[in-house]
Protein backbone atom coordinates (compact mmCIF):
# COMPACT_ATOMS: atom_id res chain seq x y z
CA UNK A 1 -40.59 -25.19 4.80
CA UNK A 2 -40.25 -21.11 5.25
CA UNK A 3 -43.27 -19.38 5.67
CA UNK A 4 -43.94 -16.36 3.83
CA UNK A 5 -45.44 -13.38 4.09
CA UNK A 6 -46.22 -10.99 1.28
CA UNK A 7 -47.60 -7.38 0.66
CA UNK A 8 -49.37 -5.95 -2.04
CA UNK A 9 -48.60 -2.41 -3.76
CA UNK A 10 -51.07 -0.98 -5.55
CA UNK A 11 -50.69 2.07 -8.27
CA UNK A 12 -53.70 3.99 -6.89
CA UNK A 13 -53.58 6.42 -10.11
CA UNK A 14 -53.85 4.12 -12.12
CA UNK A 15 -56.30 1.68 -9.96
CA UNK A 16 -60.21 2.06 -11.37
CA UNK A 17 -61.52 0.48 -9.15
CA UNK A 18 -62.98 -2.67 -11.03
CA UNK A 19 -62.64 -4.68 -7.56
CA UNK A 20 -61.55 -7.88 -9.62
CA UNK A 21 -58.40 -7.88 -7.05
CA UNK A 22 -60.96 -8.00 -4.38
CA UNK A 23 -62.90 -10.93 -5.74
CA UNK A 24 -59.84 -12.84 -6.62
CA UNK A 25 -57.76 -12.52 -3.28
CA UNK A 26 -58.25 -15.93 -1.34
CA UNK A 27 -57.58 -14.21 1.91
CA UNK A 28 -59.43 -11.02 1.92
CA UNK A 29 -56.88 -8.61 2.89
CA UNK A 30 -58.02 -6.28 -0.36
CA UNK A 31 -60.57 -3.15 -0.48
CA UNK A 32 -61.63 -0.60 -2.01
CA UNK A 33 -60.78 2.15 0.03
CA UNK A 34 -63.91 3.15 1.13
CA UNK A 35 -63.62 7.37 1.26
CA UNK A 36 -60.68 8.46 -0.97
CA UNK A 37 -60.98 8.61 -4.44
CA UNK A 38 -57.99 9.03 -6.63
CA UNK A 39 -57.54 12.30 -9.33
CA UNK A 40 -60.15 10.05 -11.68
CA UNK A 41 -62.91 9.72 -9.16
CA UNK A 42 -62.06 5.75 -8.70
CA UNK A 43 -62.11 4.21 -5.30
CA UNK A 44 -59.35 2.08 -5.55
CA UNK A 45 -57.67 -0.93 -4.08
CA UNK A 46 -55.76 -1.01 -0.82
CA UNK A 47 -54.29 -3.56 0.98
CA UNK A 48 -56.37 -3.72 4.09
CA UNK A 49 -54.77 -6.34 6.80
CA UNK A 50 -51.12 -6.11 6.05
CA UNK A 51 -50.57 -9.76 8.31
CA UNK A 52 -52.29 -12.14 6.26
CA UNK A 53 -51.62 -11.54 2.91
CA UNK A 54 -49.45 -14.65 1.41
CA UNK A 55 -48.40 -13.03 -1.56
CA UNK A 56 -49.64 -16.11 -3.74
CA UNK A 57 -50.13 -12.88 -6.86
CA UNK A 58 -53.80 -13.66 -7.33
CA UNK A 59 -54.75 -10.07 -7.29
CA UNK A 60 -51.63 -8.94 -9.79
CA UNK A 61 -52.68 -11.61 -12.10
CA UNK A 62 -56.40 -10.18 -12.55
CA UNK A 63 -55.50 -6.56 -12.63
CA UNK A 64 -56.60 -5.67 -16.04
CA UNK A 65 -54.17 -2.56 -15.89
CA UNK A 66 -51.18 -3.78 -14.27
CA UNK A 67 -52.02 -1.54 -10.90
CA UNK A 68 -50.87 -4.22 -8.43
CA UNK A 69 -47.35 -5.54 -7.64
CA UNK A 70 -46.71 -8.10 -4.92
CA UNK A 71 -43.86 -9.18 -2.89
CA UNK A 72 -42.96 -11.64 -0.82
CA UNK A 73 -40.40 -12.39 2.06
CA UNK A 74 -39.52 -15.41 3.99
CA UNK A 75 -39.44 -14.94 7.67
């Protein structure tokens, strides 16, 4: 079986911060970025540990605002 690794892209104008992404993503690799804000005063989501994200969608799938898109590559 190929292993996969994904990577998350989040719409940081749009993001508001509601940290469900965070909760949801069984490996941890999500944040709130913890100094920049974005033009609405929202901390928002950032993909913090680029190598262990599987790309299973977890966090896309609980984004209330459709911020997050996630990819995925065989290697």
């Amino acid at each position: 079986m190929a292993k996969v690794r994904g990577t998350v892209v989040v719409n940081t104008e749009r993001c508001k911060g509601c940290n469900l992404c965070v909760v949801a993503c069984p490996t941890k690799v999500l944040e709130l970025h913890p100094t920049e804000v974005n033009e609405k005063s929202y901390h928002y989501a950032r993909l913090k540990n680029y190598d262990d994200c599987i790309g299973c969608a977890s966090c896309g799938m609980v984004c209330p605002d459709g911020c997050i898109t996630v990819y995925k590559v065989k290697i």
